[in-house]
Each structure stands twice: as C-alpha cells, then as structure tokens.
N, C-alpha and C. Protein backbone atom coordinates (compact mmCIF):
# COMPACT_ATOMS: atom_id res chain seq x y z
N UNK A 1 31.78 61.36 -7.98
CA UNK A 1 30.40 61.73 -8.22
C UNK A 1 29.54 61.13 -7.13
N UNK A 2 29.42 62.14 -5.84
CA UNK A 2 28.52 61.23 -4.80
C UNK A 2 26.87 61.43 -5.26
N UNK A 3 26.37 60.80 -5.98
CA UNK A 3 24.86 60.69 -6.80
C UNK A 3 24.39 60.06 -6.56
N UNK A 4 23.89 59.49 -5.54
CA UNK A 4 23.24 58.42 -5.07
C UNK A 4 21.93 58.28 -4.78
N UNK A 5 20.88 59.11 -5.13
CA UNK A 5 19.80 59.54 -4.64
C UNK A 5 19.15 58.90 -5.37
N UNK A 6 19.62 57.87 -6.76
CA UNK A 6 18.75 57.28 -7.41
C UNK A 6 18.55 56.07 -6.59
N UNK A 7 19.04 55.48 -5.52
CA UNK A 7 19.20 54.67 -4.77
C UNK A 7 18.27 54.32 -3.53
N UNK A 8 17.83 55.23 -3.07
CA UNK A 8 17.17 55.80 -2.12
C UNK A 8 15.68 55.21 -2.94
N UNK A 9 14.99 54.10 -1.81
CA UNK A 9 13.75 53.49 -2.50
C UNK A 9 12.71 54.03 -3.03
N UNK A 10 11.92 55.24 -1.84
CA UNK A 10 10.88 56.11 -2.45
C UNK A 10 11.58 57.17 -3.47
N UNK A 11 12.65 57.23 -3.60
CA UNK A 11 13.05 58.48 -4.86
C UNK A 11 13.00 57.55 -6.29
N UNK A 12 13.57 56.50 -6.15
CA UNK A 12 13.92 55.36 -7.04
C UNK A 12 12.29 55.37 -7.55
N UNK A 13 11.04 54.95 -6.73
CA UNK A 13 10.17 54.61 -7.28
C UNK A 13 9.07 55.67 -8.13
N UNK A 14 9.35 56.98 -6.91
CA UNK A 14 8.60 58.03 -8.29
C UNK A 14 9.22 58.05 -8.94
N UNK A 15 10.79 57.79 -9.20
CA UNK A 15 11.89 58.29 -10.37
C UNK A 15 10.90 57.62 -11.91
N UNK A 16 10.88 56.16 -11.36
CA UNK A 16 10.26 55.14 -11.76
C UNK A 16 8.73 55.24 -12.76
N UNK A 17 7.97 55.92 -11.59
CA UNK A 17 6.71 55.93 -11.88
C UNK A 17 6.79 57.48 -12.89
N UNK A 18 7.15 58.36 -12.96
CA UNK A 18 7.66 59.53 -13.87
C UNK A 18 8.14 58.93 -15.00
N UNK A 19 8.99 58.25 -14.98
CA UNK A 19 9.47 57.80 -16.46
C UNK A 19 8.31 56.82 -17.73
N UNK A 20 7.75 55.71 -16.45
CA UNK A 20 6.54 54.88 -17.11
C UNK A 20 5.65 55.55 -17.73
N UNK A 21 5.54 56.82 -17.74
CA UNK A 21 3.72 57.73 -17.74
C UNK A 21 4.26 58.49 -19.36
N UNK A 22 5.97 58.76 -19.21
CA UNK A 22 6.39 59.46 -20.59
C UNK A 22 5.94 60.82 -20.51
N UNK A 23 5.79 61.47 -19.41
CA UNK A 23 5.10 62.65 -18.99
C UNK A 23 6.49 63.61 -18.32
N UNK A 24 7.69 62.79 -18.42
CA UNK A 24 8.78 63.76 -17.31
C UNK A 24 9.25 64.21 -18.68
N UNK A 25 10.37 65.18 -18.14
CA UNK A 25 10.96 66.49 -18.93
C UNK A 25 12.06 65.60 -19.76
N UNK A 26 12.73 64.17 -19.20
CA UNK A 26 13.29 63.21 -20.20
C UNK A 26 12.89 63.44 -21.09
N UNK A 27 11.54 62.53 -21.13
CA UNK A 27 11.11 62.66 -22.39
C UNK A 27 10.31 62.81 -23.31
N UNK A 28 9.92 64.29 -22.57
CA UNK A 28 9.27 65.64 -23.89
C UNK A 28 10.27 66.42 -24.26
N UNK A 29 11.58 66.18 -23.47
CA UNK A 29 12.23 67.61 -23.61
C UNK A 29 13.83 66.75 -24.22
N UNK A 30 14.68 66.39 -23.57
CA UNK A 30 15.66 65.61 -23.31
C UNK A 30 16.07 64.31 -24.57
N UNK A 31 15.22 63.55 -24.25
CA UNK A 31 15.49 62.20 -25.42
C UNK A 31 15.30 63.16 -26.69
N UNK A 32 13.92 63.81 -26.94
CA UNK A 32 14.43 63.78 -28.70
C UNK A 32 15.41 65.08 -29.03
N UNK A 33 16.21 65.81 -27.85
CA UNK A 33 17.20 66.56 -28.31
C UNK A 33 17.90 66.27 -28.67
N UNK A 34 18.84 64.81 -27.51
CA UNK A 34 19.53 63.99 -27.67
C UNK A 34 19.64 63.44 -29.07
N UNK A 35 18.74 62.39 -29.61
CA UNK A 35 18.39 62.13 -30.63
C UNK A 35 18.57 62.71 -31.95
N UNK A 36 18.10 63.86 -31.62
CA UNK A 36 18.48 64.75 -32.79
C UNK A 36 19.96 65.02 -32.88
N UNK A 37 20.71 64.90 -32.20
CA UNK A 37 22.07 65.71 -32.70
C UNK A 37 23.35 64.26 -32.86
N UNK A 38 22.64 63.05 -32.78
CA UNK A 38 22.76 61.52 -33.06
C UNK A 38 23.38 61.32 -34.54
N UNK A 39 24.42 60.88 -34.67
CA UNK A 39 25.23 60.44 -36.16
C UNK A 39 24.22 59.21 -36.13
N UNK A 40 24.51 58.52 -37.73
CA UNK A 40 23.83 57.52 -37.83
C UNK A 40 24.65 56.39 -36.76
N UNK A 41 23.61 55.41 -35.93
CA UNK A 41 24.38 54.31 -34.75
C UNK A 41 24.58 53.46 -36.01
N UNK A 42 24.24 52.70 -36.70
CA UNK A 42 24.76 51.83 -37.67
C UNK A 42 26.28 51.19 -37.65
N UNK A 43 26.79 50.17 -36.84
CA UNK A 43 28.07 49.72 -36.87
C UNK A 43 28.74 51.07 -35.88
N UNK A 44 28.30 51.60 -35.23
CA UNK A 44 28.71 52.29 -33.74
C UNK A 44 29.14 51.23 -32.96
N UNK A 45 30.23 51.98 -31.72
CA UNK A 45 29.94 51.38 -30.38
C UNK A 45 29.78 52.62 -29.63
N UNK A 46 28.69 52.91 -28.38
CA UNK A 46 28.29 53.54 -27.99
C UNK A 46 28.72 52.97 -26.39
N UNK A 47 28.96 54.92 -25.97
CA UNK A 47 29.50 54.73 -24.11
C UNK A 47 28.12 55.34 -23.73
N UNK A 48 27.25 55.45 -22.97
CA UNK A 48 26.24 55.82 -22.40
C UNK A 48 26.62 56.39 -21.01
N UNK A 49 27.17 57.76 -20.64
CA UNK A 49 27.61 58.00 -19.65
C UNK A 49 26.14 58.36 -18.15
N UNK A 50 26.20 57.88 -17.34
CA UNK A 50 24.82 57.92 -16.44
C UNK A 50 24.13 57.31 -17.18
N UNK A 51 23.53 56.11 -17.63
CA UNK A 51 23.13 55.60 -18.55
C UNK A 51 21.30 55.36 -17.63
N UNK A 52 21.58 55.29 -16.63
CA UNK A 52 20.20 55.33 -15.63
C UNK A 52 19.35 53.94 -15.94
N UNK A 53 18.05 54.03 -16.26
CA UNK A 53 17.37 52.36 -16.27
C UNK A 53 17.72 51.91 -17.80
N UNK A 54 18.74 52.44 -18.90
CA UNK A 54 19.01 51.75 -20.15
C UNK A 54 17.98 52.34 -21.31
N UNK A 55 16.73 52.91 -20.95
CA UNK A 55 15.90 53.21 -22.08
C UNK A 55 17.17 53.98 -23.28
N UNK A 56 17.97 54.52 -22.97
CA UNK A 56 18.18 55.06 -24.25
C UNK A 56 20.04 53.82 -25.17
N UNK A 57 20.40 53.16 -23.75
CA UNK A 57 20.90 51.87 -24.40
C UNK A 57 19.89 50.96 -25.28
N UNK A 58 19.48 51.02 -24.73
CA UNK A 58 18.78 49.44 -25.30
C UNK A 58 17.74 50.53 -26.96
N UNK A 59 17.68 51.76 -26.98
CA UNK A 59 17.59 52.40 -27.98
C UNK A 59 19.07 52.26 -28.91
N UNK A 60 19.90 52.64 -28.31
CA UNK A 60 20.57 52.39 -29.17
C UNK A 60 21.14 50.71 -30.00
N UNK A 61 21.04 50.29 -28.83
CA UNK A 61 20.83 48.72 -29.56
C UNK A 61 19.98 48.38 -30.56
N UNK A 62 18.94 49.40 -30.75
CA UNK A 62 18.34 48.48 -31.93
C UNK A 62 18.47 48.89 -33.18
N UNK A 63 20.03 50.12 -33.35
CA UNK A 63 20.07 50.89 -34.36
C UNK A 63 21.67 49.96 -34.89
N UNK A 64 22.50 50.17 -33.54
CA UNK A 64 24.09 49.89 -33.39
C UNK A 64 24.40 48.28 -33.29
N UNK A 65 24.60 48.05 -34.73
CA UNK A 65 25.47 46.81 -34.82
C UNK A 65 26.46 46.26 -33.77
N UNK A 66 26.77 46.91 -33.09
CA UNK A 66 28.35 46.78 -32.23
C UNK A 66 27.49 46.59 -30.79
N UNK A 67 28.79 47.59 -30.00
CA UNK A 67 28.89 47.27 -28.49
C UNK A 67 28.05 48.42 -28.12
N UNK A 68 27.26 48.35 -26.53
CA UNK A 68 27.03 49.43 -26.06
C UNK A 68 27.26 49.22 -24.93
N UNK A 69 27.43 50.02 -24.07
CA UNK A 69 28.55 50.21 -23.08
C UNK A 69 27.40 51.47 -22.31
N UNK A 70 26.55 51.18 -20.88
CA UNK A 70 25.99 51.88 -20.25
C UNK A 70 26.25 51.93 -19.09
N UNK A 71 26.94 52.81 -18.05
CA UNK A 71 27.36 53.47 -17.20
C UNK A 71 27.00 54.22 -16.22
N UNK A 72 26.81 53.57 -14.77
CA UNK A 72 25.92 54.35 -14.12
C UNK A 72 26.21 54.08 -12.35
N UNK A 73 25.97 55.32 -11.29
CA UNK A 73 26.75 55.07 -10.04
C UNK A 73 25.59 54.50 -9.44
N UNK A 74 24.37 54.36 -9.65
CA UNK A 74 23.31 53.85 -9.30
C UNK A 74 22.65 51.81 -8.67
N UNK A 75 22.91 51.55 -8.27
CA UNK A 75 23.01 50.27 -8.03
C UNK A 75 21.42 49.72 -8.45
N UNK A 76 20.62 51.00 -8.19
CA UNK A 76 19.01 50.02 -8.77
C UNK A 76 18.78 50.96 -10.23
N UNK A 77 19.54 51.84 -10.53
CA UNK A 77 19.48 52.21 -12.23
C UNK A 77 20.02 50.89 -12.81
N UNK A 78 21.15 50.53 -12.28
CA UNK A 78 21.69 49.51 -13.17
C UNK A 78 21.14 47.99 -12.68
N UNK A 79 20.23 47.48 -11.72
CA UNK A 79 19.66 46.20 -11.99
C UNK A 79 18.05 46.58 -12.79
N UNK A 80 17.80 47.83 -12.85
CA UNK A 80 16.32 47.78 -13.76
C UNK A 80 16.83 47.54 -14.98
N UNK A 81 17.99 48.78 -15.59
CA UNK A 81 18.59 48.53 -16.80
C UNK A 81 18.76 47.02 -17.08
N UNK A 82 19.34 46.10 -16.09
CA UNK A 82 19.47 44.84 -16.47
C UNK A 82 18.94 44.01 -16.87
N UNK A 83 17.41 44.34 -15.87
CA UNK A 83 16.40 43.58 -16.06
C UNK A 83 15.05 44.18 -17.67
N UNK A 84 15.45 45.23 -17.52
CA UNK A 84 13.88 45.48 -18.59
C UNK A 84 14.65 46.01 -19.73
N UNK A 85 16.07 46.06 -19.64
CA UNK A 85 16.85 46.92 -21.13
C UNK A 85 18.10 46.35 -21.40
N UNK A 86 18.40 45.24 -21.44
CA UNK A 86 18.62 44.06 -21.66
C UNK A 86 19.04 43.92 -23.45
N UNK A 87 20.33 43.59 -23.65
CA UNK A 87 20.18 42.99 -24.58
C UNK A 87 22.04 42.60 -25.54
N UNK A 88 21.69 41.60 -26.23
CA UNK A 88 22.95 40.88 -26.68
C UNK A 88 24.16 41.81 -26.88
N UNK A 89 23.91 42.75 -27.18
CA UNK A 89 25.15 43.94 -27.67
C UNK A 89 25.45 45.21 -26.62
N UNK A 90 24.56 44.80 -25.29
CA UNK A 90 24.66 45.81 -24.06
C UNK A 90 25.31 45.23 -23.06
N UNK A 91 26.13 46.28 -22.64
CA UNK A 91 26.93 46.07 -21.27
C UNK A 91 26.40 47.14 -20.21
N UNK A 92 26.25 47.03 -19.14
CA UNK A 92 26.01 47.87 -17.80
C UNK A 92 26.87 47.86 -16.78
N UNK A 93 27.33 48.94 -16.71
CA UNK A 93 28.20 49.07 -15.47
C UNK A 93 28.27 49.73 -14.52
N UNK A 94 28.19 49.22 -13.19
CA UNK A 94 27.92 50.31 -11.56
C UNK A 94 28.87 50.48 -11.77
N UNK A 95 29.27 51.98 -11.46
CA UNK A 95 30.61 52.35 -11.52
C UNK A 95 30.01 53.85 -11.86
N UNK A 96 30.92 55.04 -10.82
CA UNK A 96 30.44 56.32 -10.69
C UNK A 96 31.50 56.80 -12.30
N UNK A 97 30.85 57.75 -13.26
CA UNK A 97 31.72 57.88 -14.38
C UNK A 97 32.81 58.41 -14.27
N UNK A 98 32.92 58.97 -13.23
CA UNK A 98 34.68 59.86 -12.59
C UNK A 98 35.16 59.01 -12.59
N UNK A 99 35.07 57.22 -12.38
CA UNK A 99 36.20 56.51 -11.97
C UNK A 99 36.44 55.38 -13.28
N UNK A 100 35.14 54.69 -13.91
CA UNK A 100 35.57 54.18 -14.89
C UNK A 100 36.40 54.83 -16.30
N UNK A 101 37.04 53.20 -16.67
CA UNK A 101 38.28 53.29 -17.44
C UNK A 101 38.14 52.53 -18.37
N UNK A 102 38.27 53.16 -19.55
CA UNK A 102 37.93 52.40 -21.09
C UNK A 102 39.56 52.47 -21.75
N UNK A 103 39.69 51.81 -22.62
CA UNK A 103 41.32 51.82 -23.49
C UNK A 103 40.69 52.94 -24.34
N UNK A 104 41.73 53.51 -24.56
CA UNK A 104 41.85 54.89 -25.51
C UNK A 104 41.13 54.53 -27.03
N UNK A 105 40.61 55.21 -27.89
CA UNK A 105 39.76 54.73 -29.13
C UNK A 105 38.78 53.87 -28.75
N UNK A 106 37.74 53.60 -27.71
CA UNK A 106 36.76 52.58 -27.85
C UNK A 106 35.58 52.87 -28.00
N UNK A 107 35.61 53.57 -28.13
CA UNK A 107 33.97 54.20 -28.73
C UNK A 107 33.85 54.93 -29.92
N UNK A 108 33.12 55.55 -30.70
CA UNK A 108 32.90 55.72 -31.66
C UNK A 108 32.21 57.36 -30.90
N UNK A 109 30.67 57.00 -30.23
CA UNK A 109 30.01 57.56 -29.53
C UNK A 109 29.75 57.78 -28.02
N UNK A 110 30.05 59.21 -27.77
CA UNK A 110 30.14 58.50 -26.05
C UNK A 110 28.62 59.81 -25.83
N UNK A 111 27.93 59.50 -25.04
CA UNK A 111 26.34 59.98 -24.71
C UNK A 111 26.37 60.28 -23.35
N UNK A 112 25.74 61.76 -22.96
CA UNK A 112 25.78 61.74 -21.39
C UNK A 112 24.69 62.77 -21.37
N UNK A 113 23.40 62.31 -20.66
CA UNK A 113 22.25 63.67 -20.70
C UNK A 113 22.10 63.61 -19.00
N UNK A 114 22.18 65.23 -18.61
CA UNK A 114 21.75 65.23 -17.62
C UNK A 114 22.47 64.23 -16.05
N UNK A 115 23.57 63.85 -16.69
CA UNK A 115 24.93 63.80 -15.64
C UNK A 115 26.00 64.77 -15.20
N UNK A 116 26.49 65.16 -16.53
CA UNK A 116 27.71 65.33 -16.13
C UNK A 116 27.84 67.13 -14.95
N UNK A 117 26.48 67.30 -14.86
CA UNK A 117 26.61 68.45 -13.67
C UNK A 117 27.15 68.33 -12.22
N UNK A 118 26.52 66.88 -11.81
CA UNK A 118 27.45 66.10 -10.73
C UNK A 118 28.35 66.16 -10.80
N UNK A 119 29.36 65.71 -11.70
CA UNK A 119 30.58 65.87 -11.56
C UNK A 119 31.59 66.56 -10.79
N UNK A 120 32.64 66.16 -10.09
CA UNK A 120 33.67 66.99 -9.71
C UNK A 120 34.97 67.62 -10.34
N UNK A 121 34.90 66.83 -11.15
CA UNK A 121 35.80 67.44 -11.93
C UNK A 121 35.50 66.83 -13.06
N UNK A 122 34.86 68.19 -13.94
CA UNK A 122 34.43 68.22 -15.54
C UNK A 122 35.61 68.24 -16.41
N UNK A 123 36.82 69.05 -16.24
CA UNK A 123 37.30 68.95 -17.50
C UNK A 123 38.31 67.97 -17.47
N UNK A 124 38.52 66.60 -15.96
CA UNK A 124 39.47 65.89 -16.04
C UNK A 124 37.85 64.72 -17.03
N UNK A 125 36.86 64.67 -16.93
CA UNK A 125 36.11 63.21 -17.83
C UNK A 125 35.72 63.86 -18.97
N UNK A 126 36.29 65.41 -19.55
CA UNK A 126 36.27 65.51 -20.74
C UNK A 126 37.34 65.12 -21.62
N UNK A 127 38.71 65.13 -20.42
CA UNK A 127 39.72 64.90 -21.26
C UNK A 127 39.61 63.25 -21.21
N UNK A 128 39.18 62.35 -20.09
CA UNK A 128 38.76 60.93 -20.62
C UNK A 128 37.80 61.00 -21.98
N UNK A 129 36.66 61.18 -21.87
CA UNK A 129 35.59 61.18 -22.74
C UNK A 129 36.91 61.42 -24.29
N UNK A 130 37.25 61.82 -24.29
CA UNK A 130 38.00 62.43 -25.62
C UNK A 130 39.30 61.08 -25.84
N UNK A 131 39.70 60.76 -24.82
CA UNK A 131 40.70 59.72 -25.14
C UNK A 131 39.88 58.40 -25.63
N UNK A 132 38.95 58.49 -25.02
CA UNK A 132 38.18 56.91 -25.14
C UNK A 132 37.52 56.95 -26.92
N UNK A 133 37.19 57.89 -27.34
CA UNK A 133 36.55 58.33 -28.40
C UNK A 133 37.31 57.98 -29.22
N UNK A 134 37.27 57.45 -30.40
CA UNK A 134 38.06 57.45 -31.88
C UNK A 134 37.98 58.44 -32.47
N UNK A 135 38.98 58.40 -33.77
CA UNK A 135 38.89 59.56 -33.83
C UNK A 135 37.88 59.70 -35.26
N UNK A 136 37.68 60.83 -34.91
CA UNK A 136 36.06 60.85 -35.69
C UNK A 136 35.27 60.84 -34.65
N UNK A 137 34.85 60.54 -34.10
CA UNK A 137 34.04 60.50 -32.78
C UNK A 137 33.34 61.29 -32.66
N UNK A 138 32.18 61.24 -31.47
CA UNK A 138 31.29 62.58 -31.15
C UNK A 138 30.77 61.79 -29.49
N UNK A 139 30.41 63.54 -28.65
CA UNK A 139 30.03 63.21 -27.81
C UNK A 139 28.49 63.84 -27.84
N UNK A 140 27.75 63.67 -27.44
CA UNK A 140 26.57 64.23 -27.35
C UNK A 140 25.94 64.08 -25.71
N UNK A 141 25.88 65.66 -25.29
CA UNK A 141 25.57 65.21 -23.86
C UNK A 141 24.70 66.63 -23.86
N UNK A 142 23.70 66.40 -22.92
CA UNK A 142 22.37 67.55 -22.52
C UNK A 142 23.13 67.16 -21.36
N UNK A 143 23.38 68.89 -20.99
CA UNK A 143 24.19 69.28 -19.78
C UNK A 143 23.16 70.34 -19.19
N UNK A 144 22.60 70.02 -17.90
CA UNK A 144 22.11 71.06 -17.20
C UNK A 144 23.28 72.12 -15.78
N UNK A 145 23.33 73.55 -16.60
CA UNK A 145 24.08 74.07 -15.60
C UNK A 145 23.60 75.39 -14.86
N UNK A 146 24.01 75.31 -13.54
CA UNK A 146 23.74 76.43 -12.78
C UNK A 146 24.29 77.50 -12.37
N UNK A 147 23.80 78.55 -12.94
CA UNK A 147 24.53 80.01 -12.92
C UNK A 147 24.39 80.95 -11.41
C-alpha cells in the first residue's frame, strides 16, 4: 500500500485542519455510517484498519472493555493518534495494512473506512481480515470504489 500522502506536511495539515472544523465528508457522511452498522463494542477487541489520527479508536475505547488495535502506513497519522487519541486499552501501529500480522482469532471486530481502495491486493487482506477475526466476528469497512 504505497499511501503516503498523509505524510507529506502541507497535505497532513489541511488533512488536519478539515477534520478539526467536523465539516469533511468523514464526518457528515462516513463516521455515523460506520457507526451504524457497529455490534455492541462492550468486551470487544477491535482492529482499526487505516486507523489515521485514532478519532474513531479512541471512540471505540470508550465503549470496548478490551484491546484496540489501530493501524496505519502513515508515520504523522500515527504520532497525532498517539498524542491526542491515546489511551490505556489502545495500541497504534505504523505499519502499511498489506503487511501487518495478527494470530488467527484476535479480534472480535476488524474496521476499515476509506482504506482498503489503496490496496494491492484486496482479496489476499480479506482473506487476512477473516483469519484474524473470531468466529462470530464482523468487519465493517466504508469502501470507496472506482468504476
């Protein structure tokens, strides 16, 4: 997944300044879809695939008893996440999602909005996404695709 553009300082900072205002298509459009199609987090552990600055980790932290697990190829998604979304039951990890590796059953919930189009190969991190999942599981991902 070469995605790196969140990286890039002036993209990083309107990325930034768009998200603060609550005015981008995140989230009028995106978070409460997401949201909506959400099992109860209650004693979840949650994978956050592109997990970006954590707003929707550190959401789920304040529902999910357990682990959360946020995921992202971004090197300044994941020190904002660190710094402002933060918290006892969250993990963050640089790491592009094509390459990280979870043990089979570790999630409950695995979450991906508005990543997995990058991707190079979709149906080899569906068949991860599905191993990592317990069973019972759900994935919930807002996928933007181009026809």
């Amino acid at each position: 997944m070469n995605q790196k553009a969140y990286d890039n300082e002036t993209f990083f900072e309107g990325y930034k300044q768009l998200r603060a205002t609550g005015s981008g298509l995140n989230d009028a459009l995106e978070q409460p879809a997401i949201r909506s199609l959400l099992p109860a987090l209650s004693g979840l552990e949650v994978l956050d695939l592109g997990c970006g600055m954590g707003q929707f980790a550190a959401y789920c932290a304040d529902s999910a008893e357990k682990r959360i697990v946020g995921v992202d190829i971004s090197e300044k998604m994941i020190s904002y996440a660190r710094a402002q979304n933060a918290g006892d039951n969250i993990e963050y990890i640089q790491m592009d999602i094509e390459e990280v590796q979870f043990q089979d059953n570790a999630f409950n919930l695995v979450v991906s909005s508005f990543v997995m189009h990058y991707v190079a190969d979709y149906t080899g991190l569906l068949i991860e996404v599905y191993r990592w999942l317990r069973p019972g599981g759900s994935l919930s991902t807002y996928v933007s695709i181009r026809l």
